[in-house]
Structure formats: C-alpha cells, structure tokens
Protein backbone atom coordinates (compact mmCIF):
# COMPACT_ATOMS: atom_id res chain seq x y z
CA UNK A 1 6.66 -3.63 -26.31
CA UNK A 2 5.12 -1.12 -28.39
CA UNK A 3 1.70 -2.58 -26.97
CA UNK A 4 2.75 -1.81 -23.30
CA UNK A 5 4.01 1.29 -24.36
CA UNK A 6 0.60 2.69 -25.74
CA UNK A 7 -1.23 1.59 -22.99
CA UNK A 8 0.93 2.91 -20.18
CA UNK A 9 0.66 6.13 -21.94
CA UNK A 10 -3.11 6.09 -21.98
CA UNK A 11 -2.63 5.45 -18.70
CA UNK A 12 -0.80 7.95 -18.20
CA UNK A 13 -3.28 10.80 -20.01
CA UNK A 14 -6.00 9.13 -17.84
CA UNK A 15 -3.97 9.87 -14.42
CA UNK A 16 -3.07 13.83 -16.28
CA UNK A 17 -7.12 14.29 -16.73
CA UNK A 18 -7.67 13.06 -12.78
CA UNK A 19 -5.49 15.10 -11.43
CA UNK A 20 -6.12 18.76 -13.16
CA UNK A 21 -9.54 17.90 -12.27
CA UNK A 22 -8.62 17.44 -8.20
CA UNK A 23 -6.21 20.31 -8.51
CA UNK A 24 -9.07 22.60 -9.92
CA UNK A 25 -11.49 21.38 -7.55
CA UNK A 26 -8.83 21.58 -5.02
CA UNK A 27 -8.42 25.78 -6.00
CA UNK A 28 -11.69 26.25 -5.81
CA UNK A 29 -11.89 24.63 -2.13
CA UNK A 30 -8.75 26.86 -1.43
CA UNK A 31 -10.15 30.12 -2.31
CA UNK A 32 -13.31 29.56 -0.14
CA UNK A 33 -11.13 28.28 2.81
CA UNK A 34 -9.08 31.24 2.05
CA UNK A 35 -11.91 34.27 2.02
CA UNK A 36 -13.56 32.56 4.68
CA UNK A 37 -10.08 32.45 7.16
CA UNK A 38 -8.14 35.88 6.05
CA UNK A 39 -9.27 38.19 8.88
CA UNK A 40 -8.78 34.79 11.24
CA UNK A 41 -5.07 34.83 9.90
CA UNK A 42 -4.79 38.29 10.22
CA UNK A 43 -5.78 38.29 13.89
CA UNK A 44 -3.86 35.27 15.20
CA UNK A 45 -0.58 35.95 13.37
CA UNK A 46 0.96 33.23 10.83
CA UNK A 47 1.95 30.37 10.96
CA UNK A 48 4.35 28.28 8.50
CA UNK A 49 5.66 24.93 7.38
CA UNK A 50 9.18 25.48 6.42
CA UNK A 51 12.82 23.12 6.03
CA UNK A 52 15.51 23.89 7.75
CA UNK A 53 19.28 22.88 8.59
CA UNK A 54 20.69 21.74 12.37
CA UNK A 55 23.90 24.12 12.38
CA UNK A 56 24.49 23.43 16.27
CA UNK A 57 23.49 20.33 18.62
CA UNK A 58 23.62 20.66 22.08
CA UNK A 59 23.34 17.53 24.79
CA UNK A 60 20.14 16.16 25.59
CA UNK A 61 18.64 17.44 29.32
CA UNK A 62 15.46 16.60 31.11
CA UNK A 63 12.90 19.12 31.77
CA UNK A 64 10.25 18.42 34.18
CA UNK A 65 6.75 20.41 34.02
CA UNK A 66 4.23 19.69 36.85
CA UNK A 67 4.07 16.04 36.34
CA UNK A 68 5.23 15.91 32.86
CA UNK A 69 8.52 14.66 32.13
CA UNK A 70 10.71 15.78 28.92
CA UNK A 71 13.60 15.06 27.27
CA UNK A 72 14.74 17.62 25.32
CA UNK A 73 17.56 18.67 23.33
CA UNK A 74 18.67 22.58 22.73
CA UNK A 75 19.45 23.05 18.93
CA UNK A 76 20.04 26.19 16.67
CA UNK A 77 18.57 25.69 13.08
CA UNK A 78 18.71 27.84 9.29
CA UNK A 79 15.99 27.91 7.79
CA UNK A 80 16.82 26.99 4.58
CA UNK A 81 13.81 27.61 1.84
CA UNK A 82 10.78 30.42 2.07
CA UNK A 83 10.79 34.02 3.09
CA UNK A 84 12.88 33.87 5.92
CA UNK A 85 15.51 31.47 4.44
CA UNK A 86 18.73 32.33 5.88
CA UNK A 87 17.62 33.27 9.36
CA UNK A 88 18.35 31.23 12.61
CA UNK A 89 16.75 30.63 15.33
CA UNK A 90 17.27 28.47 18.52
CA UNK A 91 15.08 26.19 20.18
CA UNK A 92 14.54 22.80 22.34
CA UNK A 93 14.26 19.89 20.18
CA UNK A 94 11.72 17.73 22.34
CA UNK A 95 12.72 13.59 21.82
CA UNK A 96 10.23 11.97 23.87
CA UNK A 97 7.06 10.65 23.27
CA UNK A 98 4.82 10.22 26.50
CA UNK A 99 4.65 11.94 29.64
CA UNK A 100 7.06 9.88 31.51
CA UNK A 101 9.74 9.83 29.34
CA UNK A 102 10.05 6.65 28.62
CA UNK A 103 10.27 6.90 24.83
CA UNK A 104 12.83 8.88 23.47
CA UNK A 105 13.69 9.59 19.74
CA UNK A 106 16.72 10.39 18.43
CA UNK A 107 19.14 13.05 18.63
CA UNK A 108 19.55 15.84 16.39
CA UNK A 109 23.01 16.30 15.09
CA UNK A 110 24.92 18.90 13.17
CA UNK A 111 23.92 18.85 9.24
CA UNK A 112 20.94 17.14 10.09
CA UNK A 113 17.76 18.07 7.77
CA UNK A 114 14.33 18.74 9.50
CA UNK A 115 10.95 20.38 9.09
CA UNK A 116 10.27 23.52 11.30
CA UNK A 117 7.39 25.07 12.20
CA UNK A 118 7.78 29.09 12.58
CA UNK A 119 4.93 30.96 14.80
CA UNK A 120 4.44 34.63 14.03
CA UNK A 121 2.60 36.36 17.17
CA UNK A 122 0.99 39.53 16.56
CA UNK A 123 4.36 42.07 17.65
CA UNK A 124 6.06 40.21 15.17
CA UNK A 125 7.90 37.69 17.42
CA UNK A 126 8.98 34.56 15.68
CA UNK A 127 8.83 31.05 17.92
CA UNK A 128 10.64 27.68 16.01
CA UNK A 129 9.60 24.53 17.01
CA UNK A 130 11.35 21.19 15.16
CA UNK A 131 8.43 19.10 14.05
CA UNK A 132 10.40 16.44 12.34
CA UNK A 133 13.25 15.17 10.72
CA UNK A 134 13.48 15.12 6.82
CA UNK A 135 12.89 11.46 5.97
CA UNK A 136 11.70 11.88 2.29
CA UNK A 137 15.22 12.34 0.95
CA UNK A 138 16.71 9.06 1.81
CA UNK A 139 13.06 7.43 1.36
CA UNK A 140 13.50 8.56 -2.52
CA UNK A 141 17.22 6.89 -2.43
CA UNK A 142 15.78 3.47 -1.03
CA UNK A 143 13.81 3.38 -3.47
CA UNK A 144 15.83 4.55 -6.54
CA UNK A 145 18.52 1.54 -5.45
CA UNK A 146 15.42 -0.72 -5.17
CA UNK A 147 14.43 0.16 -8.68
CA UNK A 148 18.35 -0.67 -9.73
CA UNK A 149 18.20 -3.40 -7.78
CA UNK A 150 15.25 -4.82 -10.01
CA UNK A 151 16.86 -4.09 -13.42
CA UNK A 152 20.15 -5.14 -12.89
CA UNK A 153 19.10 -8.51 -11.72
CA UNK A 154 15.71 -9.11 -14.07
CA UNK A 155 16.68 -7.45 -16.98
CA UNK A 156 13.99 -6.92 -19.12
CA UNK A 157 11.28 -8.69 -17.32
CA UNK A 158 12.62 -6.07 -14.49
CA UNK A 159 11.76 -2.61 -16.36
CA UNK A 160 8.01 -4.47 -16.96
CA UNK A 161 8.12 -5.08 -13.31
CA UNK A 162 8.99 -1.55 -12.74
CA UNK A 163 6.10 -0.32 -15.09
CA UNK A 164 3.91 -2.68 -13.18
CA UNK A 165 4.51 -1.32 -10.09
CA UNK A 166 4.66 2.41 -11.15
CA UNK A 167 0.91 1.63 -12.04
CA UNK A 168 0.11 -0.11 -8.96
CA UNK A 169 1.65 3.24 -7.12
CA UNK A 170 -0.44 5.95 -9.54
CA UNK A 171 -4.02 3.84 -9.15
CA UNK A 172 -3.52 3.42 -5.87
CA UNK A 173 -2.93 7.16 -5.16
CA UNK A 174 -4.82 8.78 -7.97
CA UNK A 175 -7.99 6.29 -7.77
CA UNK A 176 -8.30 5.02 -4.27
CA UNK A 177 -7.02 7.65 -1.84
CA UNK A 178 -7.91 10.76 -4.15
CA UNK A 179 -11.16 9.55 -4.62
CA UNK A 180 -11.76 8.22 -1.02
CA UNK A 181 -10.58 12.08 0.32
CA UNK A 182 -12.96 13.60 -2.56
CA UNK A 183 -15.87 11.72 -0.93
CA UNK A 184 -16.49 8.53 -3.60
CA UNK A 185 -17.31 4.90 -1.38
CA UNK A 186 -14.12 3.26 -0.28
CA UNK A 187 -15.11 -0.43 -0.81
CA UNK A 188 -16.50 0.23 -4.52
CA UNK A 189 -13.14 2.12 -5.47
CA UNK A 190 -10.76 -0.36 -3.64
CA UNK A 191 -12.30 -3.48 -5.72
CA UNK A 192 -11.95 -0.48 -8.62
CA UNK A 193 -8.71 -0.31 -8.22
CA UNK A 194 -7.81 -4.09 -7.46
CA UNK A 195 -9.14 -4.61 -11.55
CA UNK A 196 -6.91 -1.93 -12.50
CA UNK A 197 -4.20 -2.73 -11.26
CA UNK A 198 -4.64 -6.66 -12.12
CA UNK A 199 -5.56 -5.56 -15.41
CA UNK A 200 -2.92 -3.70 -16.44
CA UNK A 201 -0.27 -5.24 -14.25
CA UNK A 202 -0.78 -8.48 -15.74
CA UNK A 203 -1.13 -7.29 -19.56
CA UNK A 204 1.90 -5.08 -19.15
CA UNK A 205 4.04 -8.45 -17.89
CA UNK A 206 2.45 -11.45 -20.42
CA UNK A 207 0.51 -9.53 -22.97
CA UNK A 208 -3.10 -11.01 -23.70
CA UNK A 209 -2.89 -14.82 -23.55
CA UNK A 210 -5.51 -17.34 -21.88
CA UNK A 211 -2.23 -17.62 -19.04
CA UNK A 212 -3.08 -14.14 -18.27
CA UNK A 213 -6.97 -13.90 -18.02
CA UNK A 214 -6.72 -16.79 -15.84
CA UNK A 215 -4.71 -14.83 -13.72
CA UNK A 216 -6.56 -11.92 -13.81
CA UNK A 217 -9.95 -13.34 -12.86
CA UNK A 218 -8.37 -15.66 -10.06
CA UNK A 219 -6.57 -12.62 -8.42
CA UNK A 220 -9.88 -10.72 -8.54
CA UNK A 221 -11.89 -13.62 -7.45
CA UNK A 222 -9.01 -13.94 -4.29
CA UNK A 223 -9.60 -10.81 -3.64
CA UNK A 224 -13.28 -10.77 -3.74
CA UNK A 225 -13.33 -13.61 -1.72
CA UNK A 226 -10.94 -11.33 1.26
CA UNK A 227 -13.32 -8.53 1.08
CA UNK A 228 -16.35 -10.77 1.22
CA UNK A 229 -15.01 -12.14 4.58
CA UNK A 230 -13.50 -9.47 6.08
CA UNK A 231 -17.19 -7.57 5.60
CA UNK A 232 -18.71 -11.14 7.55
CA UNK A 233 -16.54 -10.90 10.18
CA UNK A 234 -15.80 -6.36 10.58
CA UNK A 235 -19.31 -6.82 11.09
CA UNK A 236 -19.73 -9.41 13.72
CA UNK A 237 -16.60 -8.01 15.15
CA UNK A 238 -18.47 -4.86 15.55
CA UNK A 239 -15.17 -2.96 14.31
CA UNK A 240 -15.19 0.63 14.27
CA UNK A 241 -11.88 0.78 11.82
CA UNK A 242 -10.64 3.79 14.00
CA UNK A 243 -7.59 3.29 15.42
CA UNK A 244 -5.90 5.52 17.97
CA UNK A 245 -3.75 7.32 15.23
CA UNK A 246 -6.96 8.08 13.02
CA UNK A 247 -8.62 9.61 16.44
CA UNK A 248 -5.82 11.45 17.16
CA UNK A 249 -5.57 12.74 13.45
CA UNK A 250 -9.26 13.07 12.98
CA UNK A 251 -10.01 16.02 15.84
CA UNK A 252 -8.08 18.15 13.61
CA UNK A 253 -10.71 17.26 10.37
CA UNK A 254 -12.84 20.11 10.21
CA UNK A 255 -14.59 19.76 6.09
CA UNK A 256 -13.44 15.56 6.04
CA UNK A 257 -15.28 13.11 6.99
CA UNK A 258 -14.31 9.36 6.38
CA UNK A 259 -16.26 5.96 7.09
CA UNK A 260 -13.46 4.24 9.30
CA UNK A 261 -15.51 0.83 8.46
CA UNK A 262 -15.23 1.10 4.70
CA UNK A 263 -11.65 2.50 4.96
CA UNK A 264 -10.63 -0.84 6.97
CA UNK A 265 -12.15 -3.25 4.13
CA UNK A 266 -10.25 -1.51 1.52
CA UNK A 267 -7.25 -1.96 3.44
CA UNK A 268 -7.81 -5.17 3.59
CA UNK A 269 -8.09 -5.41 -0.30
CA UNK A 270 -5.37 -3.81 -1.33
CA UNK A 271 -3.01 -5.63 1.03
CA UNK A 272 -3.95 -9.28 0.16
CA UNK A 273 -3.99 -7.89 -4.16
CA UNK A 274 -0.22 -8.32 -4.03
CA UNK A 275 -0.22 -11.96 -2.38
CA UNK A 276 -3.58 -13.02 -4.38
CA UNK A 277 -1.99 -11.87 -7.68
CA UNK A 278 1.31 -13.30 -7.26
CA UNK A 279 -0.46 -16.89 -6.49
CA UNK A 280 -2.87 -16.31 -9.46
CA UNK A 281 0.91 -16.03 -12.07
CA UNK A 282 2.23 -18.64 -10.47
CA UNK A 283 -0.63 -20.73 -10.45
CA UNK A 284 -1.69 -19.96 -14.24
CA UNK A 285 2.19 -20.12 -15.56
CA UNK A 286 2.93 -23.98 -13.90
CA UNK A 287 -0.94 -24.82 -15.61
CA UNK A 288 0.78 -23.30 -19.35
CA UNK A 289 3.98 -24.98 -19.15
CA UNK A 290 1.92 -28.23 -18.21
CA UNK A 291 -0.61 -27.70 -21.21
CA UNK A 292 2.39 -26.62 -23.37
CA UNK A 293 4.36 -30.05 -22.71
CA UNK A 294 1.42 -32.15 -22.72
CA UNK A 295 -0.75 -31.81 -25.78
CA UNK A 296 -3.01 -34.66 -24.07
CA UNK A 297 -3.98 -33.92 -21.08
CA UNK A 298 -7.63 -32.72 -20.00
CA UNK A 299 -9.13 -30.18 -18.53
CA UNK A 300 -9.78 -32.41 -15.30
CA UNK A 301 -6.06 -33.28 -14.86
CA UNK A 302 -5.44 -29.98 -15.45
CA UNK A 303 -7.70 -28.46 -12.49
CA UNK A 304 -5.84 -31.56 -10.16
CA UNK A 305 -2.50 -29.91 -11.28
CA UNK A 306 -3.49 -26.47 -10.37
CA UNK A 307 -4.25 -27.69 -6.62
CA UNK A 308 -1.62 -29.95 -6.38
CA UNK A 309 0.51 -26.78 -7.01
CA UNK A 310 -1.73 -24.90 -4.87
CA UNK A 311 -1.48 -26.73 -1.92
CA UNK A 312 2.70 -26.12 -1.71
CA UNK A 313 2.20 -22.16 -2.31
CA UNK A 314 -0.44 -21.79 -0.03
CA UNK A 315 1.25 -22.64 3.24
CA UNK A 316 4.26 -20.43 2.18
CA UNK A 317 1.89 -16.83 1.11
CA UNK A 318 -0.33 -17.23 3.88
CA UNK A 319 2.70 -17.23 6.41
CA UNK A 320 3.58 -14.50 4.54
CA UNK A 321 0.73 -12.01 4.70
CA UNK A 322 0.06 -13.53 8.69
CA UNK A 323 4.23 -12.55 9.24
CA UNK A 324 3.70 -8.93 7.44
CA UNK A 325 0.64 -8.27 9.98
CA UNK A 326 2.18 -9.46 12.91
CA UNK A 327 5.16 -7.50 12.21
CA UNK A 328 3.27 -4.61 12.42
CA UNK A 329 1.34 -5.54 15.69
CA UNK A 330 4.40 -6.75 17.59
CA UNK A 331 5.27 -3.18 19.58
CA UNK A 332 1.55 -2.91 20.39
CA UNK A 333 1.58 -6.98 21.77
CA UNK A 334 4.47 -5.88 24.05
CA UNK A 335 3.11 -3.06 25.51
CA UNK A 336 -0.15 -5.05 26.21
CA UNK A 337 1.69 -7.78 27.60
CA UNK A 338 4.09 -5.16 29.61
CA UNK A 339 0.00 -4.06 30.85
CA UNK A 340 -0.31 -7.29 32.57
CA UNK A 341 -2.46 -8.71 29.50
CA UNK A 342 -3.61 -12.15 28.73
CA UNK A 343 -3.95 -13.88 24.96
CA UNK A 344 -7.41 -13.32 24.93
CA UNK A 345 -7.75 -9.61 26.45
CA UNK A 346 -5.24 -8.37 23.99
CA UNK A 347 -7.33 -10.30 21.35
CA UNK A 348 -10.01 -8.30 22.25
CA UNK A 349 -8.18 -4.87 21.86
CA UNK A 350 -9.93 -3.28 18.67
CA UNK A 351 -5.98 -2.69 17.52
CA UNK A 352 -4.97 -6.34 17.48
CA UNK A 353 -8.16 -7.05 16.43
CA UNK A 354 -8.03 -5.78 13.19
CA UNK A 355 -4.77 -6.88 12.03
CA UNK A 356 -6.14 -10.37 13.37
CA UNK A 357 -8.88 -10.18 11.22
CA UNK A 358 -7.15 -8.64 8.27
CA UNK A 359 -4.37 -11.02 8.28
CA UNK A 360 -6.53 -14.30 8.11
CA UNK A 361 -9.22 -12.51 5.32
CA UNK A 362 -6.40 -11.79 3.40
CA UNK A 363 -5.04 -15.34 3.85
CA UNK A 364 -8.13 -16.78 2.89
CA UNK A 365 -8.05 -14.73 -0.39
CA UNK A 366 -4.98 -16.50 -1.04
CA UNK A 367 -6.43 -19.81 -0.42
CA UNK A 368 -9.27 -19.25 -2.80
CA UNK A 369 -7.34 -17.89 -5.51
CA UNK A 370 -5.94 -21.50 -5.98
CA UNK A 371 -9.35 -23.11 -6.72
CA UNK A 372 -10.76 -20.56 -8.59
CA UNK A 373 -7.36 -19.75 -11.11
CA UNK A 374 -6.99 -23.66 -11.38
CA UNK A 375 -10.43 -24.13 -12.41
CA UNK A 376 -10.59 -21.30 -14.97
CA UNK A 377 -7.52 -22.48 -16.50
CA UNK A 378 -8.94 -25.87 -16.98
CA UNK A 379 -12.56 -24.47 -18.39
CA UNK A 380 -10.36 -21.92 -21.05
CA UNK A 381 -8.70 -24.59 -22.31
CA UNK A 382 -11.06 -27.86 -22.35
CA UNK A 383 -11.09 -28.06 -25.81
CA UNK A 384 -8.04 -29.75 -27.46
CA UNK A 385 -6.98 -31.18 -30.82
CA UNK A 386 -5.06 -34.97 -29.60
CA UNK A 387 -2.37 -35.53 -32.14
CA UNK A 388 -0.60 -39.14 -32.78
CA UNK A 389 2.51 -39.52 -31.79
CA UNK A 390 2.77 -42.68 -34.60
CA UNK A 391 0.88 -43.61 -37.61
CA UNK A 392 -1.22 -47.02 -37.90
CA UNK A 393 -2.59 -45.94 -41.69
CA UNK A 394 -0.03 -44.85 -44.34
CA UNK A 395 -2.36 -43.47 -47.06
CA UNK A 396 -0.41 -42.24 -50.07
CA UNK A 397 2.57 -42.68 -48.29
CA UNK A 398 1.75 -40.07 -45.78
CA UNK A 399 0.96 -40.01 -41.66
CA UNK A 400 -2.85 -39.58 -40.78
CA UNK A 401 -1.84 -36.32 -38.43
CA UNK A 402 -5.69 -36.51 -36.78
CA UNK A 403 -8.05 -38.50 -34.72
C-alpha cells in the first residue's frame, strides 16, 4: 500500500507541474486576447455567463415566427452568483429544438437551477436568455454514490479501483485533451496515454508481478492492434472525423484548430483501453491461478489455456463495446429510417459510419488482446523447476526433491 501510495502521489506532483504550466500559458493567451478585444467589449456592451434560480414557471405556449415554429415557456429567474446576484429578470425559456417543433425539452419549474446568459446593450439595458439547466450538481452526486457503491461492495480491492480510475480520469484530461487543445498530435498522445493509464492502473491493482506485465503489454498490444485498423480502414473510408456537432461547434473556433481525423483514432483508443484491459486481467489472472496449481505444466499448454479462455470472453466484450456504440447511434438510425432510408444508405452516412467502424476496430482490439496476453504469459514463464510428487531414491533417509 505504501507502494501505491508513493506513486499516486508522484502522480499527482506530475499532474500539479502540467497544469500551472497550461494555466500560465493559458494567462498569457488571456492577456493578449484581452488587449487585443477591450475597445471591441467596450463598443458592443458585455456579455456574461452567470447561474441563476427559476422563482416563477409559467405554461408552455407556441410562438410562431415567419416559418419558424417555437415552443416556449415564460419564466422569471434570480440570478444567484456575480455582480448582479440578487436581481430578476423575466424571459421566454425556448424548449424546442428544430424549426418545426417537433422536439421539445423539458419544462422549467419553480426551484429549478440553470445557467443564464445576461446581454448588456450599450444604454445599459439588460436582456436574459436561459441557456441551460444546471446538470453538474446531480452529475457530481451520481458519481459520489457510484464511488460508494464501489467501496461498500469491493472493499479494499474497491478504493484501488477508485485510485485506478481517478488516474484514468486525470491522464485522460490532463494528457490527452490538454495536450490535444495545446496543439501536441492526437494519435501519439492517445497511445501516450493508453501506457499510462495501463501502467499505472495495473501496478496500482496487482503490484509488479509477471501476472501484471502480461497484462500490461497485451492491453497495449489490443489496443495497438484497434488503432492500427481503425487508421486502415478511416482511411479507405475516406472519414473526415467531423461530425455535425464538431461543425456546428467549430464556426465559433477562431485561434483552434483540430485534425478531426486524428481526433477520431484517439477516440477510438481510448474507448476499446477499458474493454482491451479488462480482457488482458482476466486473461493473465485465469493463466496465474493455472501456473500456481499446476507446477507442471508448459509454456505450450499454457498459451492453449489462455485461448481456450479467450474464446468464452471474447464473444461476451465484443457484444459489449458493439452494444455501447450502437446505443449511441440508435436516435440517429431512427431518424434516418423515419427519412425513408435503407441499411446500406444509412451505412453510408459519415455519422453511422464512424461508430460502425469504431465499434468493430475496437472489437478487434479485444480479439487480439487474447493471443497476444496468452502468448506472453506462456514466454514469461517457460522456464520451470518440475518437482516429484514421490521419491524412487531414499539417500540418507531423505526424498531426492529434484529432477
């Protein structure tokens, strides 16, 4: 324990360095944004992101504009935090999404949290406009009871899986997508991050054992092997990466600029890690206990056993990580099929493309993490000492222990 502890806490010094570099590179960006916008600013007003509380909810009513159609609903907020905390303000709450109408969000009800948006013409006139409700609050309870959830029912091995994960969450943020925004290549940094985390992850839940390296280079060889193929087939594919939500988003990038391609493998990556490294434990754990049990067995027999094992996980994770993709493309199938779609034109749709594509490179990482964990297992531990289980020579009326 005292192991794990030092080298979370390295890890943690590590992450401290990171980020009061970003935040001082970050100042520096902010002070040339900042001389280069003030008499913008002080032409076109202000504008700020504030929190604020619903204190009354009216009914929802349709307003039509031309040949828009909206669904709105009439609400008075308080602003609740900032320089003009305490003041209220009415305004329509819009709840649907398209032109027609058709999509509608919820309402707004008394008590309700949200984040406003307060406009600041130049006679001083303040607009509201409700930009969304406040999610992170209960976001931060789901996953405090999910972290309870863990310890009550693992125990110890839970608070390692906890510091596992807390590590997966600070190199993903910290490594990939702070160095991705600061400009550094996203398919280097993702397969950066992939050791990190494996690394780390792994030591923090075994220690250093041949079980663990094992499972450490077969994840990272899994993975390898989904970034490998998703590159083969992005690029025959011809996918751009860009989805409608990163066009929409990216007209409003004025000093970022991101390679959509490179930013699709690494998603890619980081979404099969989880499946490749769980196979690679599981894998490299049943290969121990075998070696543990029997003293006698080779390193042949003991690459067979790591298949045979193989071949039962592998239908169950890749239904997994084709289920988690497909979960996430099921509103967009509808609507294509609502479209008067076919199979294959929807296929075709750079959308369901991608998550097509991800999905099976992903998969495929999980399928090669079998071979490749099995076979390191067997190489680490080819050499073995047989032992007899009874004696045929009593010399000095003792058992000959060796061959």
């Amino acid at each position: 324990m005292k192991k794990i502890s030092l080298i979370f806490i390295i890890f943690l010094l590590m992450i401290n360095c990171l980020i009061v570099n970003i935040q001082a590179t970050e100042g520096e960006n902010l002070q040339e944004d900042t001389a280069g916008n003030v008499e913008l600013v002080e032409k076109a007003g202000k504008t700020i992101d504030t929190k604020a509380k619903v204190i009354k909810a009216g009914e929802k009513k349709e307003i039509v504009t031309g040949t828009i159609k909206d669904i709105v609903q009439e609400v008075t907020i308080k602003i609740t935090e900032g320089e003009y905390k305490g003041e209220e303000y009415t305004t329509n709450y819009v709840l649907s999404y398209d032109i027609d109408g058709k999509i509608v969000a919820y309402e707004l009800k008394e008590g309700n949290r949200v984040i406003v948006q307060l406009n600041e013409d130049e006679n001083g006139t303040i607009t509201a406009t409700v930009q969304e409700i406040e999610r992170y609050g209960y976001i931060l309870v789901m996953f405090l009871l999910f972290l309870l959830s863990i310890v009550l029912i693992a125990k110890k091995q839970g608070v390692k899986a906890i510091l596992g994960l807390l590590v997966t969450i600070l190199a993903i943020y910290f490594i990939l997508i702070r160095g991705i925004y600061e400009g550094a290549n996203a398919i280097w940094l993702s397969i950066l991050t992939s050791m990190v985390i494996i690394v780390l992850t792994f030591f923090i839940i075994g220690g250093i054992s041949k079980k663990i390296v094992t499972a450490a280079i077969g994840t990272l060889g899994g993975v390898v092997s989904a970034g490998i193929v998703a590159i083969i087939f992005n690029y025959l594919a011809k996918m751009s990466g860009a989805c409608e939500d990163a066009i929409q988003l990216s007209i409003n990038m004025k000093t970022v600029n991101f390679d959509f391609k490179d930013l699709l493998f690494a998603g890619i990556i980081i979404a099969s890690l989880g499946a490749c490294m769980d196979v690679g434990m599981s894998i490299a754990s049943s290969l121990d206990e075998i070696k543990n049990k029997t003293k006698t067995i080779d390193w042949k027999e003991l690459f067979k056993s790591g298949m045979n094992i193989g071949r039962d996980i592998i239908g169950t994770m890749t239904n997994t990580l084709i289920l988690a993709y497909v979960g996430g493309s099921i509103t967009l199938i509808l609507l294509f099929m609502a479209c008067n779609m076919n199979i294959q034109e929807i296929l075709n749709k750079e959308a369901i493309a991608e998550e097509v594509i991800s999905a099976i490179a992903g998969s495929m990482g999980v399928v090669y993490t079998v071979p490749i964990t099995s076979f390191v297992y067997a190489i680490l531990n080819r050499n073995k000492t047989v032992y007899k289980t009874t004696s045929e020579n009593i010399i000095d009326g003792k058992r000959s222990l060796k061959l």
